[in-house]
Structure formats: structure tokens, C-alpha cells
N, C-alpha and C. Protein backbone atom coordinates (compact mmCIF):
# COMPACT_ATOMS: atom_id res chain seq x y z
N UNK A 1 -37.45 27.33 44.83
CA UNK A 1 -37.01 27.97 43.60
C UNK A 1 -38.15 28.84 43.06
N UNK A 2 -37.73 30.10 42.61
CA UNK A 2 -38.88 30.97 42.02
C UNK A 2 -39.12 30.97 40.09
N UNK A 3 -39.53 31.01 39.84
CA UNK A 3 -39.86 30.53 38.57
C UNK A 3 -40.90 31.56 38.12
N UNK A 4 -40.46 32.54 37.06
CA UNK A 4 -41.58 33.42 36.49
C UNK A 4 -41.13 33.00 34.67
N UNK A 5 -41.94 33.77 33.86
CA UNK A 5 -42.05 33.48 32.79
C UNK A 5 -42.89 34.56 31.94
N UNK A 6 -42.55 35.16 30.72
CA UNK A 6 -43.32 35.97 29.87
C UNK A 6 -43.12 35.50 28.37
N UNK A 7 -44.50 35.56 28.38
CA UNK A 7 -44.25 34.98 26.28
C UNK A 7 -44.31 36.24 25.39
N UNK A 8 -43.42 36.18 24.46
CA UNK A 8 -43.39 37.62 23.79
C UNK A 8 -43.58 37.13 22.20
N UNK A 9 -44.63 38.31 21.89
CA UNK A 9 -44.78 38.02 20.45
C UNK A 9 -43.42 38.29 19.49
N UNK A 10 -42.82 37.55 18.43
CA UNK A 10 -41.64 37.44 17.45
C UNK A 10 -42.04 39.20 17.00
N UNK A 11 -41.66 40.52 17.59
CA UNK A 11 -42.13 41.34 16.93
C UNK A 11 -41.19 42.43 17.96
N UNK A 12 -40.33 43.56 17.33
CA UNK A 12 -39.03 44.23 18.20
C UNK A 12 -39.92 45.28 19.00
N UNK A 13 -41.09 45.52 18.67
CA UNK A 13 -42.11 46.24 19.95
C UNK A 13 -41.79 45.65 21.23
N UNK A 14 -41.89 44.43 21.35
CA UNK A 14 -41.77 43.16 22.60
C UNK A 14 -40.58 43.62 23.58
N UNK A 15 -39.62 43.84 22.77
CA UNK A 15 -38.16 44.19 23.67
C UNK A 15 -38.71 45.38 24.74
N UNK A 16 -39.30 46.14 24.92
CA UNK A 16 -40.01 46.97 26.05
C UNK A 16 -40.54 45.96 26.84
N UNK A 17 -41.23 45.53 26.71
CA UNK A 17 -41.90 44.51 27.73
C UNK A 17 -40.87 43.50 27.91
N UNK A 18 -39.72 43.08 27.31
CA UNK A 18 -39.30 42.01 28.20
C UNK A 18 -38.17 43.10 29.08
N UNK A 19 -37.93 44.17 28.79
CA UNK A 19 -37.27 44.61 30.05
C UNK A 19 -37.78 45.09 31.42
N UNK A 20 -38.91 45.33 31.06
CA UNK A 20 -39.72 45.53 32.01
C UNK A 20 -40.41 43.90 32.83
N UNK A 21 -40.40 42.78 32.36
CA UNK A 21 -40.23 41.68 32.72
C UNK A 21 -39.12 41.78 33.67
N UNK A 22 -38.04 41.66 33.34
CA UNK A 22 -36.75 42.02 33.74
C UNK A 22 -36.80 42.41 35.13
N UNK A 23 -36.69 43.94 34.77
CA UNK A 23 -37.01 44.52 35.79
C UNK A 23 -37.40 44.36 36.92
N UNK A 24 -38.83 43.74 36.99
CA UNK A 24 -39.75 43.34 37.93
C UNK A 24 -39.60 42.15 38.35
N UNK A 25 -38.30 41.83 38.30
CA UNK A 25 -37.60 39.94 38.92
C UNK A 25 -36.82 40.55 39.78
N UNK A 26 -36.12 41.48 39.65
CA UNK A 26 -35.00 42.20 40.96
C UNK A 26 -34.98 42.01 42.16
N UNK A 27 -36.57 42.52 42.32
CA UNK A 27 -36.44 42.09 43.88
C UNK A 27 -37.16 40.92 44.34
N UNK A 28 -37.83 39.92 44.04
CA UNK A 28 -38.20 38.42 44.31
C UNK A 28 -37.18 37.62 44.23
N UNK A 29 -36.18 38.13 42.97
CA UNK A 29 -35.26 37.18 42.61
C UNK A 29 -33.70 37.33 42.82
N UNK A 30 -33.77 38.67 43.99
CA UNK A 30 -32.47 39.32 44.71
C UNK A 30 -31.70 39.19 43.28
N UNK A 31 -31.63 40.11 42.08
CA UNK A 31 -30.92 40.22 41.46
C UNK A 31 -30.31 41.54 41.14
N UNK A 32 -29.04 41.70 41.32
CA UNK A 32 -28.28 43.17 41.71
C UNK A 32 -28.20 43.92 40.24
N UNK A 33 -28.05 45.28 40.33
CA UNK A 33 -27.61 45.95 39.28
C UNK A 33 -26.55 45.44 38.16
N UNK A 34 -25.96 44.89 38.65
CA UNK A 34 -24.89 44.10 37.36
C UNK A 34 -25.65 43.07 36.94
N UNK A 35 -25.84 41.95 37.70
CA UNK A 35 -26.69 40.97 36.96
C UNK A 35 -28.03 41.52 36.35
N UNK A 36 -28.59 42.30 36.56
CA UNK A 36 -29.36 42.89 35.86
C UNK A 36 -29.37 43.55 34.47
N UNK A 37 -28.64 44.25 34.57
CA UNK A 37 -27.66 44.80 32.87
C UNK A 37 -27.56 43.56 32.37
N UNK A 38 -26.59 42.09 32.48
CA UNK A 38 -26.56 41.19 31.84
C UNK A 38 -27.19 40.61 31.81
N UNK A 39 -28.38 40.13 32.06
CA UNK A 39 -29.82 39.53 31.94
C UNK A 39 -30.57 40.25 30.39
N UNK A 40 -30.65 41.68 31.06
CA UNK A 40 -31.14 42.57 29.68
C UNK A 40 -30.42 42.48 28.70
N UNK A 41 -28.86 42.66 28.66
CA UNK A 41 -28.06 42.39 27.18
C UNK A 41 -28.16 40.85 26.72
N UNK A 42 -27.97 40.19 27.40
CA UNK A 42 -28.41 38.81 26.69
C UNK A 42 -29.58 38.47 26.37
N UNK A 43 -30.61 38.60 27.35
CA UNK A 43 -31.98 38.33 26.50
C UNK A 43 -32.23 39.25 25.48
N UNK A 44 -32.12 40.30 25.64
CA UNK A 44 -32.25 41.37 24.17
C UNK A 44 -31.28 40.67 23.18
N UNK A 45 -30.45 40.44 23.03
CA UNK A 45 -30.00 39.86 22.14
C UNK A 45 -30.47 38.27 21.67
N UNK A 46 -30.63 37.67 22.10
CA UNK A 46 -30.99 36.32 22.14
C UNK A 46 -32.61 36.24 21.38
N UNK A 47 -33.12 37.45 22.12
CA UNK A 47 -34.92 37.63 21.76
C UNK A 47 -34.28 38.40 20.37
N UNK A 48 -34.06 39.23 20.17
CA UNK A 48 -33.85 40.00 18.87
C UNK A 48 -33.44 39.24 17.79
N UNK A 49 -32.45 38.11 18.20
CA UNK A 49 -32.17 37.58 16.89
C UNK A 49 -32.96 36.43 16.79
N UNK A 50 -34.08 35.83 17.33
CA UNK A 50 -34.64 35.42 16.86
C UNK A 50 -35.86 35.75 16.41
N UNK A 51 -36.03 37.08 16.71
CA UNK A 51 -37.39 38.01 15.95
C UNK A 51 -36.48 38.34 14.74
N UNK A 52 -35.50 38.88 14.71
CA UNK A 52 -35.05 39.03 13.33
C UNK A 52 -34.97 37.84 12.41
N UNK A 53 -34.74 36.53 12.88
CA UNK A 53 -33.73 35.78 12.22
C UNK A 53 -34.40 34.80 12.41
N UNK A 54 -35.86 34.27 13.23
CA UNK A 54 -35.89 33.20 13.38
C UNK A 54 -37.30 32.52 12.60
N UNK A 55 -37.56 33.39 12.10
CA UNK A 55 -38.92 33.10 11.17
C UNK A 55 -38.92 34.00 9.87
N UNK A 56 -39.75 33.11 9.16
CA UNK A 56 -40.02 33.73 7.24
C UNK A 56 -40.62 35.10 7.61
N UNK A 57 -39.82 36.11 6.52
CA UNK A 57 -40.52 37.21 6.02
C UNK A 57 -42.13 37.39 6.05
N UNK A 58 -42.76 38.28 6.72
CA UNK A 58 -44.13 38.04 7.22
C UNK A 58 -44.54 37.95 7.98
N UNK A 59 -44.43 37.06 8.86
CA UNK A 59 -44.39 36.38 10.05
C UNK A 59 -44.33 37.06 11.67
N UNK A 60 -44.01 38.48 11.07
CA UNK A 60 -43.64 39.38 12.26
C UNK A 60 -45.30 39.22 13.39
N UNK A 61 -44.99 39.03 14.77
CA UNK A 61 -46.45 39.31 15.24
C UNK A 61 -47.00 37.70 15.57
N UNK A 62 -46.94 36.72 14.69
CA UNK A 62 -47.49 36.35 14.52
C UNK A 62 -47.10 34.34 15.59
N UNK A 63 -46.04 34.87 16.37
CA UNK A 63 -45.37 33.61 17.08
C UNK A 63 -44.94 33.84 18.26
N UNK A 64 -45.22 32.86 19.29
CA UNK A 64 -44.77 33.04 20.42
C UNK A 64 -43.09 32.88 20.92
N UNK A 65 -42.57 33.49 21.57
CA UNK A 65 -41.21 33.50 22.44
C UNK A 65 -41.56 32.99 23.72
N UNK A 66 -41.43 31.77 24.18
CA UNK A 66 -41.10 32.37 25.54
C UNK A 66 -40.17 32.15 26.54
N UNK A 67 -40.01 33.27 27.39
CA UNK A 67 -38.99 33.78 28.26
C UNK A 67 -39.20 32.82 29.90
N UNK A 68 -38.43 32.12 30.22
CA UNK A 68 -38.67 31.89 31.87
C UNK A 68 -37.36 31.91 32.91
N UNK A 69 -37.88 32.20 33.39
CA UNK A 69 -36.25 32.96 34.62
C UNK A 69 -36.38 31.84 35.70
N UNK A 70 -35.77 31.53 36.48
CA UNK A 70 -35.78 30.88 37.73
C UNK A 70 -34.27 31.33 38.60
N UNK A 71 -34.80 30.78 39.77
CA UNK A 71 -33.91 32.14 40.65
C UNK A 71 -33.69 30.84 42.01
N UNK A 72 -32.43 30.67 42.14
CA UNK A 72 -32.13 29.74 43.65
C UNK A 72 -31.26 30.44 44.02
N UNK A 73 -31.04 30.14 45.26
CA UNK A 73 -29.49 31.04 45.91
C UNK A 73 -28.19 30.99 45.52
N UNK A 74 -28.10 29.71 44.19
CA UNK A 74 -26.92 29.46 43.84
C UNK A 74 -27.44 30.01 42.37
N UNK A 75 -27.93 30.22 41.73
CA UNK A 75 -27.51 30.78 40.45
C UNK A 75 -29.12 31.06 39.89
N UNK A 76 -28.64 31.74 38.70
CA UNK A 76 -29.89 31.97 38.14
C UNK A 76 -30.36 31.01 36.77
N UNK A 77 -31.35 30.92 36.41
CA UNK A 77 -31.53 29.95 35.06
C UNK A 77 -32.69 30.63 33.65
N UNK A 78 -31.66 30.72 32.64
CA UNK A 78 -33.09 31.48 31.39
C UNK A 78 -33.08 30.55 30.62
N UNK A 79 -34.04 30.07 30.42
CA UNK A 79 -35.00 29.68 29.47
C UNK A 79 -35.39 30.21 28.03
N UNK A 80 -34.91 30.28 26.77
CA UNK A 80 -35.49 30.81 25.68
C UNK A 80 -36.46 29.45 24.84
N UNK A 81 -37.29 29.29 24.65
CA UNK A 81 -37.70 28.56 23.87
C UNK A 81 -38.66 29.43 22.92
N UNK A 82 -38.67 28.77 21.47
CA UNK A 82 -38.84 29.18 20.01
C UNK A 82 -39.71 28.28 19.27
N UNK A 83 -40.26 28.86 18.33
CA UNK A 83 -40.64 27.55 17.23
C UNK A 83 -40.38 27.82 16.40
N UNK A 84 -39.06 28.88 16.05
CA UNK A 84 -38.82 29.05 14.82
C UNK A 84 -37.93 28.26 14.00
N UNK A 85 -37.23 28.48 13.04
CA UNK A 85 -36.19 27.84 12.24
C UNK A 85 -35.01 27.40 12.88
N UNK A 86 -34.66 25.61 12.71
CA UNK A 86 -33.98 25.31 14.09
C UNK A 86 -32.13 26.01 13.39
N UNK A 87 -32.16 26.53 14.56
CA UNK A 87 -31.12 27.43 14.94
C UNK A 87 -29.90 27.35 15.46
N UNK A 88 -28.98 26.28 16.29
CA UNK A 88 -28.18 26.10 17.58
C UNK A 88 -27.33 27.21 17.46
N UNK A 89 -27.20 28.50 17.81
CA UNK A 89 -26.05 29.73 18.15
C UNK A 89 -24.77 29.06 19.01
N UNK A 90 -24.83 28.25 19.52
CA UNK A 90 -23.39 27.44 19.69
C UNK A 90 -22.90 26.88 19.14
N UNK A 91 -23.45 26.35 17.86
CA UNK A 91 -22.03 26.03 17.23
C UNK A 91 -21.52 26.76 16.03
N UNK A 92 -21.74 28.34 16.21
CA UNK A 92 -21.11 28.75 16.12
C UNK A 92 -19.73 29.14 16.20
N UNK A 93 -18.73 29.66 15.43
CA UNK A 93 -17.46 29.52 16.23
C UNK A 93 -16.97 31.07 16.34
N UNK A 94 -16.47 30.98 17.19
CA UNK A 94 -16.01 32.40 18.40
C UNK A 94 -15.05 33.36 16.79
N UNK A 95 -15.19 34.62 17.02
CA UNK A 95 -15.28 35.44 16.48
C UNK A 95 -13.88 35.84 16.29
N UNK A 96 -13.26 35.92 15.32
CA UNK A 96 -11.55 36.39 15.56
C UNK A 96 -11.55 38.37 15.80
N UNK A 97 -11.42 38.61 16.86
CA UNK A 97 -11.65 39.80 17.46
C UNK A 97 -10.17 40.56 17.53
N UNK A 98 -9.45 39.81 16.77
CA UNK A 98 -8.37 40.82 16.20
C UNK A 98 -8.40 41.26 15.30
N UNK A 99 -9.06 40.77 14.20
CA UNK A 99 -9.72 41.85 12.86
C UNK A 99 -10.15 43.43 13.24
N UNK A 100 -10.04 44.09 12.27
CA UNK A 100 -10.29 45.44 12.05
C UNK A 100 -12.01 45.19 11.80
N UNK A 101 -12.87 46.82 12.25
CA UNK A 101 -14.15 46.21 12.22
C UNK A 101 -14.56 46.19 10.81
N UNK A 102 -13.90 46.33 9.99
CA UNK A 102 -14.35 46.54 8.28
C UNK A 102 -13.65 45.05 7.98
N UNK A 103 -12.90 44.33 8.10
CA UNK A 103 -12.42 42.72 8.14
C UNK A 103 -13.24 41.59 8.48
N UNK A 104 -14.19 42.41 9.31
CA UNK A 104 -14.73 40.71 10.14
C UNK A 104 -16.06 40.03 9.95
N UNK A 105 -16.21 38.99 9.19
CA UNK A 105 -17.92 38.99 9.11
C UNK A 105 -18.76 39.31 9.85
N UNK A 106 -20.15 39.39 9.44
CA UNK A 106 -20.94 40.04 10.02
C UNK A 106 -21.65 38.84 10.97
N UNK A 107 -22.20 39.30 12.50
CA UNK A 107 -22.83 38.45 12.77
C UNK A 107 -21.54 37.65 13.73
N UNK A 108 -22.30 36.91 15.31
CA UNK A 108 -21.13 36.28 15.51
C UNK A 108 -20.88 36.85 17.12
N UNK A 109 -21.01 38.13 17.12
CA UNK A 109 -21.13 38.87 18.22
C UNK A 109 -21.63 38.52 19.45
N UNK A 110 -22.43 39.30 18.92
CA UNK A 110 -23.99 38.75 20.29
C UNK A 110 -23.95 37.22 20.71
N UNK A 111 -23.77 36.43 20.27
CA UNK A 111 -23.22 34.65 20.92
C UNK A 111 -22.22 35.10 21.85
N UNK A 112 -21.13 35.64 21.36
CA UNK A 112 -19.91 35.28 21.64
C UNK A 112 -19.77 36.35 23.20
N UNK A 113 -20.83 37.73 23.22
CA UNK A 113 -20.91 38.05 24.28
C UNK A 113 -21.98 37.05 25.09
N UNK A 114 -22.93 36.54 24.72
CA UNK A 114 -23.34 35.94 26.12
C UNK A 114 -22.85 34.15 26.48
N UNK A 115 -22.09 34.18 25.57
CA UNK A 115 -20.82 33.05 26.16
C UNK A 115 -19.93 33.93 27.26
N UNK A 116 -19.76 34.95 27.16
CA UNK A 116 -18.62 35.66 28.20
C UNK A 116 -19.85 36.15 29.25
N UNK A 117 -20.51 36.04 29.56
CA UNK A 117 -21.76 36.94 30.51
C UNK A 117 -22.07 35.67 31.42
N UNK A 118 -22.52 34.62 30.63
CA UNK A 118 -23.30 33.18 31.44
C UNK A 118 -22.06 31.99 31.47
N UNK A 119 -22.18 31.35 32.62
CA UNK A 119 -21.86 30.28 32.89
C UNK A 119 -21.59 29.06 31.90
N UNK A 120 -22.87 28.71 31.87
CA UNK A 120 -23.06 27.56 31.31
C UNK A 120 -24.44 27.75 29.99
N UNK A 121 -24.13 27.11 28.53
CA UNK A 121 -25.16 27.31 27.74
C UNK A 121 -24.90 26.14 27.56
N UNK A 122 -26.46 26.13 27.07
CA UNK A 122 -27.41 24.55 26.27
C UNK A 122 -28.04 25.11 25.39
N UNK A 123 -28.36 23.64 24.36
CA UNK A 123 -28.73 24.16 23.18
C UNK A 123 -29.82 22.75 23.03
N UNK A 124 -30.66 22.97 22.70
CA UNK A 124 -31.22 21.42 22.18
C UNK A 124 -33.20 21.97 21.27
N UNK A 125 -32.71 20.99 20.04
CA UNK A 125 -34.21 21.40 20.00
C UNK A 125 -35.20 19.73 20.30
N UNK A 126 -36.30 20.78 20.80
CA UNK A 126 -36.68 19.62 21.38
C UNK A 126 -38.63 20.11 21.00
N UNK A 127 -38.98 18.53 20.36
CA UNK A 127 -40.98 18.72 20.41
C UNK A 127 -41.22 20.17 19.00
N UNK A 128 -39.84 20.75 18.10
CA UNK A 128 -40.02 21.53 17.05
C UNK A 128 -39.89 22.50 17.73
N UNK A 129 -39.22 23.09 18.94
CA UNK A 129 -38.70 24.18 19.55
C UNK A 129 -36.95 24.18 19.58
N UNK A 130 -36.50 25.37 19.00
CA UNK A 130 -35.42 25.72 19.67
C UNK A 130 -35.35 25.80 20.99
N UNK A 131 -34.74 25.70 21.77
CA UNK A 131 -34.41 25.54 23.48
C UNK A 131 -33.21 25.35 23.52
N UNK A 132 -33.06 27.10 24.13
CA UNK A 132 -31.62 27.46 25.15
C UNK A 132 -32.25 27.72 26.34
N UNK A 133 -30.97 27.06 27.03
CA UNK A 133 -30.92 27.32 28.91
C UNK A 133 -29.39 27.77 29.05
N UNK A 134 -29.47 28.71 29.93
CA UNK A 134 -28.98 29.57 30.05
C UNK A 134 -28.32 29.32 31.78
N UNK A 135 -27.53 29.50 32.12
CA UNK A 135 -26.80 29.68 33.56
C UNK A 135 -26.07 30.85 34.18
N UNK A 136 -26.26 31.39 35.64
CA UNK A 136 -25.12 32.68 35.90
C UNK A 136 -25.56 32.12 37.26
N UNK A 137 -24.26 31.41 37.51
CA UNK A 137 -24.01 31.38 38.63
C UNK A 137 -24.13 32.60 40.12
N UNK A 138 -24.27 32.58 41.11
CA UNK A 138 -24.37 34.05 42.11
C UNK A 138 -22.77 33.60 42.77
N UNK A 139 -22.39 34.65 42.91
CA UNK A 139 -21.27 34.95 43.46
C UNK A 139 -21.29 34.64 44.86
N UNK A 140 -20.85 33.93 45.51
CA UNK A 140 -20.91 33.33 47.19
C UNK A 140 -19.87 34.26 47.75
N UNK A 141 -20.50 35.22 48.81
CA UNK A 141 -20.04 36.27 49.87
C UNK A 141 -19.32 35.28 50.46
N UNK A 142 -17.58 35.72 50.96
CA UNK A 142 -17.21 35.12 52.11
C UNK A 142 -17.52 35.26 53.22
């Protein structure tokens, strides 16, 4: 199993560098152009709202994220862990997406797409960390 990892400061400069993280897993971690796009939309989202959302006013800069990928032939695995304000984005509840976009609260989204992107989510905080793990199965060639 391959196992990389980048810690990103709580600060929206960071989102460059974690795509470029990204990026540079493709080919160690045989990950194709589609899974690639959804790697970047979910961790950008996932990292963003907790630089937005996951620490006091101030604070920007000043806390670690970190990011770890792991890569087997059967699926892939992300790692977000936090120390910010405990958080669980799953229990959230799924978004009524028949509303008009001026109808629908704000917020709610971004979960509800990387519930449709990944497999399997976890949520647990654990030692004063938020900790999500993340799953996307690989598609088995006949």
C-alpha cells in the first residue's frame, strides 16, 4: 500500500498546494483523470470548509490540516484530520434539491456532493481531532 501525506496550514493560499499534492499522486498511485477531478473537488471542499469554518476568527495560518492518501489496487483512502471545532459533516441531512436556488438554505452542498463522489465516509473525533476517512473504490476491468 502507498501512503503519502501533506499538512496544510488552515489558510485558502494552501488550496494551490494541495492540488498540486494531488497531482503528483497520479502516477505512483495509478489514478486516472476522473478520479482525479474527484479527489480535487472533494478535498477542496472538505479542506475549505474547514479553513473557513473550522476555527475562531484569527486563527487563519495558524493550524495544521492534514491530508493523507493511500492507494491499493482495490480502492483509494483520504484521510482529513483537524484540530479544529468538533464538526461531524455527516450528520448532516441531505439537501432537498428540489427547491429553487433562492428557497434552499445555505450550506449543505459540498457534503452532499462528496457523499455522491466516495464510497464510503467516516466520521469520528478522536485524541481532539476531527477525523474523516474517506473511500473510492477502483473500478475492476473485466
Amino acid at each position: 500500500m502507498l501512503v503519502s501525506r501533506v499538512d496544510l496550514r488552515n489558510d485558502l493560499q494552501e488550496l494551490h498546494r494541495l492540488n498540486l499534492f494531488l497531482t503528483g499522486l497520479t502516477e505512483q498511485m495509478a489514478i486516472d483523470e476522473k478520479m482525479l477531478f474527484q479527489l480535487n473537488l472533494i478535498c477542496d471542499e472538505l479542506i475549505t470548509n474547514t479553513i473557513l469554518y473550522g476555527y475562531e476568527p484569527g486563527e487563519e495560518g495558524r493550524h495544521l490540516i492534514e491530508l493523507q492518501v493511500s492507494s491499493s489496487p482495490d480502492c483509494l483512502e483520504v484521510w482529513v484530520k483537524d484540530g479544529g471545532i468538533p464538526f461531524n459533516p455527516l450528520e448532516r441531512g441531505e439537501p432537498d434539491l428540489d427547491l429553487n436556488v433562492e428557497e434552499r438554505p445555505v450550506g449543505g452542498l459540498g457534503i452532499h456532493f462528496v457523499r455522491q463522489v466516495m464510497d464510503e465516509l467516516y466520521y469520528e473525533r478522536s485524541e481532539g481531532k476531527n477525523v474523516i476517512r474517506l473511500i473510492k473504490r477502483r473500478k475492476q476491468s473485466k
